[in-house]
N, C-alpha and C. Protein backbone atom coordinates (compact mmCIF):
# COMPACT_ATOMS: atom_id res chain seq x y z
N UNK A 1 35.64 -3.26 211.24
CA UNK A 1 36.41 -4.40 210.82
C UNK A 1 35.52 -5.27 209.94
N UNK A 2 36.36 -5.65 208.90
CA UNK A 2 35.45 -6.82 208.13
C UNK A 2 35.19 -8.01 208.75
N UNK A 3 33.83 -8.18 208.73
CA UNK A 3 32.68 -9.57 209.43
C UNK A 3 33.99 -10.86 208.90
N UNK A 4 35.08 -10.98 208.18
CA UNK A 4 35.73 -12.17 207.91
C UNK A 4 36.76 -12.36 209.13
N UNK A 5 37.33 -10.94 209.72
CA UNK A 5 38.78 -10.32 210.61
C UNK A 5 37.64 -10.45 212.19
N UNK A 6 36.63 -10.46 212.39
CA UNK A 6 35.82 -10.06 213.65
C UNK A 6 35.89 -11.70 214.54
N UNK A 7 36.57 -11.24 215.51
CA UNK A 7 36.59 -12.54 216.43
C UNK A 7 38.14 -13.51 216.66
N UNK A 8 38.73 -12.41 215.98
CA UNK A 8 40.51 -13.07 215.97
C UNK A 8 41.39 -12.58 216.79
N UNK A 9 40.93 -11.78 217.97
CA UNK A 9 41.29 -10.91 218.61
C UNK A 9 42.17 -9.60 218.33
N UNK A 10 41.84 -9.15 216.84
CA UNK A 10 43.02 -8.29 216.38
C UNK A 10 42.44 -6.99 217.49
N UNK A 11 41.33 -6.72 216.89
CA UNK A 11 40.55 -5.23 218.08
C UNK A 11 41.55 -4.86 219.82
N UNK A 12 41.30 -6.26 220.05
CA UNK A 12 41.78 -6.13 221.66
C UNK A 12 43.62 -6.17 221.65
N UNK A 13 43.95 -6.81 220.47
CA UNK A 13 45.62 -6.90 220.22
C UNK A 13 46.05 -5.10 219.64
N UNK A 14 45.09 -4.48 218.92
CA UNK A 14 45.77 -3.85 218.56
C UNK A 14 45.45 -2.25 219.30
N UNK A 15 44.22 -2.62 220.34
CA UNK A 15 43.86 -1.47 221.28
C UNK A 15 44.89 -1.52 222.75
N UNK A 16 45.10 -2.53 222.66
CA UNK A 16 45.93 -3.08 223.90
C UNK A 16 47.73 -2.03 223.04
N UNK A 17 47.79 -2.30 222.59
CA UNK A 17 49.07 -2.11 222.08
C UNK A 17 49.39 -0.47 221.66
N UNK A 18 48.53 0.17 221.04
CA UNK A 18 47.99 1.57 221.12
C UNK A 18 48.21 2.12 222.73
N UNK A 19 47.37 1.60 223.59
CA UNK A 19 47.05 2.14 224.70
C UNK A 19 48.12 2.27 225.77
N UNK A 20 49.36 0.98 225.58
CA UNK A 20 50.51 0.78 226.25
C UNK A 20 51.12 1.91 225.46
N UNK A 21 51.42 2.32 224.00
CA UNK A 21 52.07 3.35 223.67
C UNK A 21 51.93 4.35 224.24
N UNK A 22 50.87 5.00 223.75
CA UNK A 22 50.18 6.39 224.43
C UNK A 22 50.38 6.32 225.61
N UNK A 23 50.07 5.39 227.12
CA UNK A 23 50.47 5.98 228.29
C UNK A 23 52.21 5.56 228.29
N UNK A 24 53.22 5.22 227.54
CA UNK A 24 54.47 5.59 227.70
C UNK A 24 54.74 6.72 227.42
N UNK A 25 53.99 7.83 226.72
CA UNK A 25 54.65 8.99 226.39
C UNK A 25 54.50 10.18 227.34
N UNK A 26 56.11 10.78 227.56
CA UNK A 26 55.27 12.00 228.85
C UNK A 26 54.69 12.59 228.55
N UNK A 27 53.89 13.07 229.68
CA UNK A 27 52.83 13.74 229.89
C UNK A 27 51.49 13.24 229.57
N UNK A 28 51.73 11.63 228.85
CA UNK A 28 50.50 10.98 229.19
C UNK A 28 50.29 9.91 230.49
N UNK A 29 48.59 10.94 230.86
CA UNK A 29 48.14 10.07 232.34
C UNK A 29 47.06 8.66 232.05
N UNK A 30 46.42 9.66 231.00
CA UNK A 30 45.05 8.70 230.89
C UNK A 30 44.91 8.86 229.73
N UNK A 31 43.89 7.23 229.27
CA UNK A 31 43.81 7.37 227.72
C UNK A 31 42.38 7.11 228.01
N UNK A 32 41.04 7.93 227.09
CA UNK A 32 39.60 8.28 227.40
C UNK A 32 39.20 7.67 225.76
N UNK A 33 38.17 6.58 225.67
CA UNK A 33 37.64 6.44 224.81
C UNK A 33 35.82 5.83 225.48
N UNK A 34 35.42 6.11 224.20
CA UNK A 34 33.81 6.19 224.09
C UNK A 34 33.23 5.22 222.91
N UNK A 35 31.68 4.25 223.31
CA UNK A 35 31.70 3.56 222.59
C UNK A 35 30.20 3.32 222.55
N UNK A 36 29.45 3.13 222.17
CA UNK A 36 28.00 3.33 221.73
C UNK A 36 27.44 2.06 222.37
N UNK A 37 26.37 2.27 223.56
CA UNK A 37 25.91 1.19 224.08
C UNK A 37 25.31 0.16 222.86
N UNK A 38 25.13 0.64 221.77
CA UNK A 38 24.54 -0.63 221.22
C UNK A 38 25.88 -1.26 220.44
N UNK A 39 27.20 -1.43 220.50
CA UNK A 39 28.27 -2.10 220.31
C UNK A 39 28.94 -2.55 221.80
N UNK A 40 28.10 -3.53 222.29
CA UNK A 40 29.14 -4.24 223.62
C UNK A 40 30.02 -5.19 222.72
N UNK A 41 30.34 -5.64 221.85
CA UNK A 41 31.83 -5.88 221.58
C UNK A 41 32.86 -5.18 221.38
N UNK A 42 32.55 -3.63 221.35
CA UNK A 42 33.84 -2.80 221.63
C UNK A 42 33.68 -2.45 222.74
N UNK A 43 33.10 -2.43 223.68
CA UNK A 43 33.24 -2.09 225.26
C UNK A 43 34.16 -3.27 225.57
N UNK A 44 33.56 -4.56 225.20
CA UNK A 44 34.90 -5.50 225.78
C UNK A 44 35.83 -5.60 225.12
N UNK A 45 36.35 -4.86 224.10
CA UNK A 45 37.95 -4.67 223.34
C UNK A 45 38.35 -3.81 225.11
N UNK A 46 37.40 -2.66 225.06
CA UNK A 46 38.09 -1.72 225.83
C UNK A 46 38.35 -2.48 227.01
N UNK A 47 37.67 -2.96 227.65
CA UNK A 47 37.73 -3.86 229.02
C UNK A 47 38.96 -4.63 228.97
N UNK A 48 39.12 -5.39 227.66
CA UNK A 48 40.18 -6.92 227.72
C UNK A 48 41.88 -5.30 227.48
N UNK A 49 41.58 -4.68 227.29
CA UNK A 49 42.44 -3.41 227.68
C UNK A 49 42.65 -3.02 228.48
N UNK A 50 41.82 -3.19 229.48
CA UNK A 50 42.41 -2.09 230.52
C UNK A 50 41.33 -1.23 231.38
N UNK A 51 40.85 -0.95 230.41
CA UNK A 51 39.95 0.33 230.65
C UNK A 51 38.93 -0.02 231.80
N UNK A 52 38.31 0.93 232.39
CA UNK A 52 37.10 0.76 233.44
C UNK A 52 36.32 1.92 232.56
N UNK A 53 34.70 1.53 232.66
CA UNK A 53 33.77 2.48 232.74
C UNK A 53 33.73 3.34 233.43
N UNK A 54 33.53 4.73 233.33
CA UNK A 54 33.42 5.61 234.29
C UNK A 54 32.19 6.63 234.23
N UNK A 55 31.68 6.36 233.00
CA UNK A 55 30.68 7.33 232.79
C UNK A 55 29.22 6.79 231.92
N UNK A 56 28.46 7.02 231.52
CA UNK A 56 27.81 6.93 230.41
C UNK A 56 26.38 7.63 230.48
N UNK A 57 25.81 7.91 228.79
CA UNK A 57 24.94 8.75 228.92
C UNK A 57 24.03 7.54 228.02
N UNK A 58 22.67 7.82 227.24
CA UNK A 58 21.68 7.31 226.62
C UNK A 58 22.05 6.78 225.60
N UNK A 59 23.37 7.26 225.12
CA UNK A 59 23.76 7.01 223.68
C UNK A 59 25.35 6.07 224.16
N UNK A 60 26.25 6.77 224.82
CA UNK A 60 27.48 5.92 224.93
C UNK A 60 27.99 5.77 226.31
N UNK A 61 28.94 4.54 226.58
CA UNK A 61 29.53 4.48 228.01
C UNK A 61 30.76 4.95 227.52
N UNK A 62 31.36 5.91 228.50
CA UNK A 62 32.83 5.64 229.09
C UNK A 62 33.65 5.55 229.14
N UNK A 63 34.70 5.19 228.42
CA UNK A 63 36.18 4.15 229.52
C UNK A 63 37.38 5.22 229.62
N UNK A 64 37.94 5.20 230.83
CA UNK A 64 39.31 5.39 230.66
C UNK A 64 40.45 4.26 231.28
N UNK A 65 41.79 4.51 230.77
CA UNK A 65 42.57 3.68 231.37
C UNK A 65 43.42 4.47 232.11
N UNK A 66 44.15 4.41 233.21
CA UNK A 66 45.64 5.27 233.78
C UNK A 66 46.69 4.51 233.86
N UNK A 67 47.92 5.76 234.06
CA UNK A 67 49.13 4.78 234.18
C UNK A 67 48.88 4.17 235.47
N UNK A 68 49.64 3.07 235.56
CA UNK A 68 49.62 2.26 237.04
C UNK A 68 50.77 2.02 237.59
């Protein structure tokens, strides 16, 4: 995202909104994304989403979300 758009909450508006799609569709359970420990402002897009950490290695954490 352009450094002018960063901090307006579009990231978390428009991951949030993605993520409600995708788990409406059948046969979706879980939505799995990955994000590079040295960007914790997209770990907390994923967080203010939904998502929990579940994993991470040297390079990235994690997240998935489920239906609920």
């Amino acid at each position: 995202m352009v450094p002018s758009r960063q901090g307006r909450g579009y990231a978390s508006e428009a991951t949030a909104a993605l993520t409600s799609f995708a788990l409406s569709l059948d046969g979706v359970h879980t939505v799995h994304a990955n994000v590079e420990r040295a960007n914790p402002a997209s770990a907390r897009v994923l967080e203010k989403a939904g998502f929990t950490r579940y994993d991470s290695t040297d390079e990235l954490f994690s997240y998935q979300r489920t239906v609920s």
